[in-house]
Protein backbone atom coordinates (compact mmCIF):
# COMPACT_ATOMS: atom_id res chain seq x y z
CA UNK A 1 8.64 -23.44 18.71
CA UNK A 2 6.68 -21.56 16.02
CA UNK A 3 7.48 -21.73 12.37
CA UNK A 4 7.50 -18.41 10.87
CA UNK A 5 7.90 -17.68 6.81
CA UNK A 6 10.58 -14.98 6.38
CA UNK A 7 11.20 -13.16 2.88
CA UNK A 8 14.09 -16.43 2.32
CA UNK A 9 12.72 -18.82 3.65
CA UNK A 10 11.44 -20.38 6.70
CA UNK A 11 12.78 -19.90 9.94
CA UNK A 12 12.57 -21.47 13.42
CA UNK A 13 11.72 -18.85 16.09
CA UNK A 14 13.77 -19.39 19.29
CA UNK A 15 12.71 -16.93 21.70
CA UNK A 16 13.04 -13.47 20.19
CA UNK A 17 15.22 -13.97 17.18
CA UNK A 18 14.72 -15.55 13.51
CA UNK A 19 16.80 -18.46 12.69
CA UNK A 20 17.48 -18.78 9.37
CA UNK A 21 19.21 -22.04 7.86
CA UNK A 22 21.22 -21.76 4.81
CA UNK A 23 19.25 -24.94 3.55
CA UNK A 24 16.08 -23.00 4.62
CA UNK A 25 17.26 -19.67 2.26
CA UNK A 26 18.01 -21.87 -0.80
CA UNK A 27 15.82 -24.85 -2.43
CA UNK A 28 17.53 -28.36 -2.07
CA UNK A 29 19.04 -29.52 -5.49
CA UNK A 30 17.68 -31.87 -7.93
CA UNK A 31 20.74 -33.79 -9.01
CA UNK A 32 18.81 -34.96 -12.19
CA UNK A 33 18.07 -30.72 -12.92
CA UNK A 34 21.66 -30.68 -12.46
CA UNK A 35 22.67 -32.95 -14.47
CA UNK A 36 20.83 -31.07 -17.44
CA UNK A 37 22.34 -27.78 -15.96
CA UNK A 38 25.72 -29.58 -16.54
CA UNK A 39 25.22 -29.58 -19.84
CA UNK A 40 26.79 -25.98 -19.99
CA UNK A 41 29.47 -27.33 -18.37
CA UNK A 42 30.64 -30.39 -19.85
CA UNK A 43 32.91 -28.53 -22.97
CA UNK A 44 35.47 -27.66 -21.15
CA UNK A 45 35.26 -29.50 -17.74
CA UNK A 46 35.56 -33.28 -17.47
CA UNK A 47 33.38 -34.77 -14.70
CA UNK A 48 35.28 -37.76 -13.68
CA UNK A 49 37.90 -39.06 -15.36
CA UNK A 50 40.14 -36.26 -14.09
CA UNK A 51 41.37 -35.40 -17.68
CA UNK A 52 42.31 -31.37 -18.16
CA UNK A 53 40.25 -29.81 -20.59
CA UNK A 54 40.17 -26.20 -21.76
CA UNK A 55 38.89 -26.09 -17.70
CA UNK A 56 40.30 -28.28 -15.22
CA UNK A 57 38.19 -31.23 -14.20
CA UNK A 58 35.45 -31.32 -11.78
CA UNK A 59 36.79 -34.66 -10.42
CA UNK A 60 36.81 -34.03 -6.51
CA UNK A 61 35.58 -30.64 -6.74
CA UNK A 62 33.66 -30.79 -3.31
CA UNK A 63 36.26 -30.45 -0.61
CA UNK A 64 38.97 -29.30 -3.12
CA UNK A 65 41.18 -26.18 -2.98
CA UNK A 66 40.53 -23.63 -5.45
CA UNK A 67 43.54 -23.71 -8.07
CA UNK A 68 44.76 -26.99 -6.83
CA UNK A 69 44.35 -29.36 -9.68
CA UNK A 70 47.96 -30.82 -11.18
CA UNK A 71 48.21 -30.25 -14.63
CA UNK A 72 46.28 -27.42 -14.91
CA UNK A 73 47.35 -23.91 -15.85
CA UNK A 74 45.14 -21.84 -13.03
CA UNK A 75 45.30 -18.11 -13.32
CA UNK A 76 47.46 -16.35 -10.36
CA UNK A 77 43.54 -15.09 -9.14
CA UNK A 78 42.43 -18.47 -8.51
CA UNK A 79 45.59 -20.09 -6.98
CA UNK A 80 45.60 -17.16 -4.42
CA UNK A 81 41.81 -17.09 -3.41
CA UNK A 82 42.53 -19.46 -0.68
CA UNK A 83 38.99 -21.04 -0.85
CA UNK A 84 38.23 -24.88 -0.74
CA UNK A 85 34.78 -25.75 -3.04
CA UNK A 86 31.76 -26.25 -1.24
CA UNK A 87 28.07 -25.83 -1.82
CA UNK A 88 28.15 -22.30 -0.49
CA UNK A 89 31.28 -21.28 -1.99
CA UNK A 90 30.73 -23.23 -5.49
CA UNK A 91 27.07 -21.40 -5.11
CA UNK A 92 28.64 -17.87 -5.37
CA UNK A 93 31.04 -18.82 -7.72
CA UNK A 94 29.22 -20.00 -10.10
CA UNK A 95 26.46 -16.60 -9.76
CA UNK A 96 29.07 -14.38 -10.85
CA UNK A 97 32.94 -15.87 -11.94
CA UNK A 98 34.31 -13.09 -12.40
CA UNK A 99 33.04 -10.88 -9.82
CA UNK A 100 33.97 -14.02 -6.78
CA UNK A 101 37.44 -14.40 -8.29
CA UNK A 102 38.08 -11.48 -10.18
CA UNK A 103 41.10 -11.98 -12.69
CA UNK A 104 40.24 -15.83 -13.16
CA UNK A 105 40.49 -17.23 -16.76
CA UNK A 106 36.72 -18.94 -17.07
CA UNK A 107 35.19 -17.02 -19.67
CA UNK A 108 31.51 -18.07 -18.47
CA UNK A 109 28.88 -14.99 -17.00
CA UNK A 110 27.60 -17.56 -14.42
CA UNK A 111 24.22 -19.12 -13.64
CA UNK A 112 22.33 -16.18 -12.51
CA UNK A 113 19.00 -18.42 -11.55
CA UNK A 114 19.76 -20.13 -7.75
CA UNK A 115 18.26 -23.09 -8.59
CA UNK A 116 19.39 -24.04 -11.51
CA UNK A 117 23.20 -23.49 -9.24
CA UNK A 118 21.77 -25.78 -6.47
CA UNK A 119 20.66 -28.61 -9.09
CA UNK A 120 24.03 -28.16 -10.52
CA UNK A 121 25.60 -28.10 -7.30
CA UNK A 122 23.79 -31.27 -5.94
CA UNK A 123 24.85 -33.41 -9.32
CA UNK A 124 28.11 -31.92 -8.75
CA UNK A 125 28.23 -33.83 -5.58
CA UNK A 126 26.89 -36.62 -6.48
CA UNK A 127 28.52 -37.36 -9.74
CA UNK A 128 31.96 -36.12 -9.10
CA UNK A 129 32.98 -38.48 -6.19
């Protein structure tokens, strides 16, 4: 197989066509980045304890339905997306709130540079177990 270096990444090629991993497009997180990154975070989401802030907490949040957290007042936008937090769906969250779930009550513009979401992302999953 021959390694080729596509404008995202590198690829495998498997006979004619370009196979593209989604760990191949994005750089692996750095929890300990993350944890920094975090630090934009940590006002109004709790990381562990499961206490409600002014967000809900981030206790579980890998594997979790959006809107799903009890005691938390989610806007009607976020109970209905129907999406369950992963690193690919906490990725584009996190680019652009309002645009993913439009109508959602997290007054934040996002994390427009990828890495710093994948460093957040990876301490996310580490430190939220």
């Amino acid at each position: 197989m021959a390694f080729l270096r596509s404008g995202i990444g590198f690829g495998i090629m498997a006979g004619a066509a370009l196979v593209v991993t989604a760990a191949s497009a994005q750089a692996a997180g750095d929890p300990a980045k993350g944890k920094t990154v975090y630090a934009r975070c940590a006002a109004c989401h709790d990381l562990n304890t499961g206490a409600t802030r002014l967000g809900p907490s981030m206790k579980g949040i890998i594997g979790r339905k959006a809107g799903s957290v009890a005691g938390y007042a989610y806007s009607p936008a976020m109970k209905g997306k129907g999406v369950t937090w992963n690193a690919q769906t906490l990725d584009a969250y996190l680019a652009a709130p309002a645009k993913y779930v439009p109508g959602n009550k997290m007054p934040f513009a996002g994390i427009p540079n990828p890495q710093d979401r994948a460093d957040l992302i990876a301490y996310l999953a580490q430190a939220t177990k």
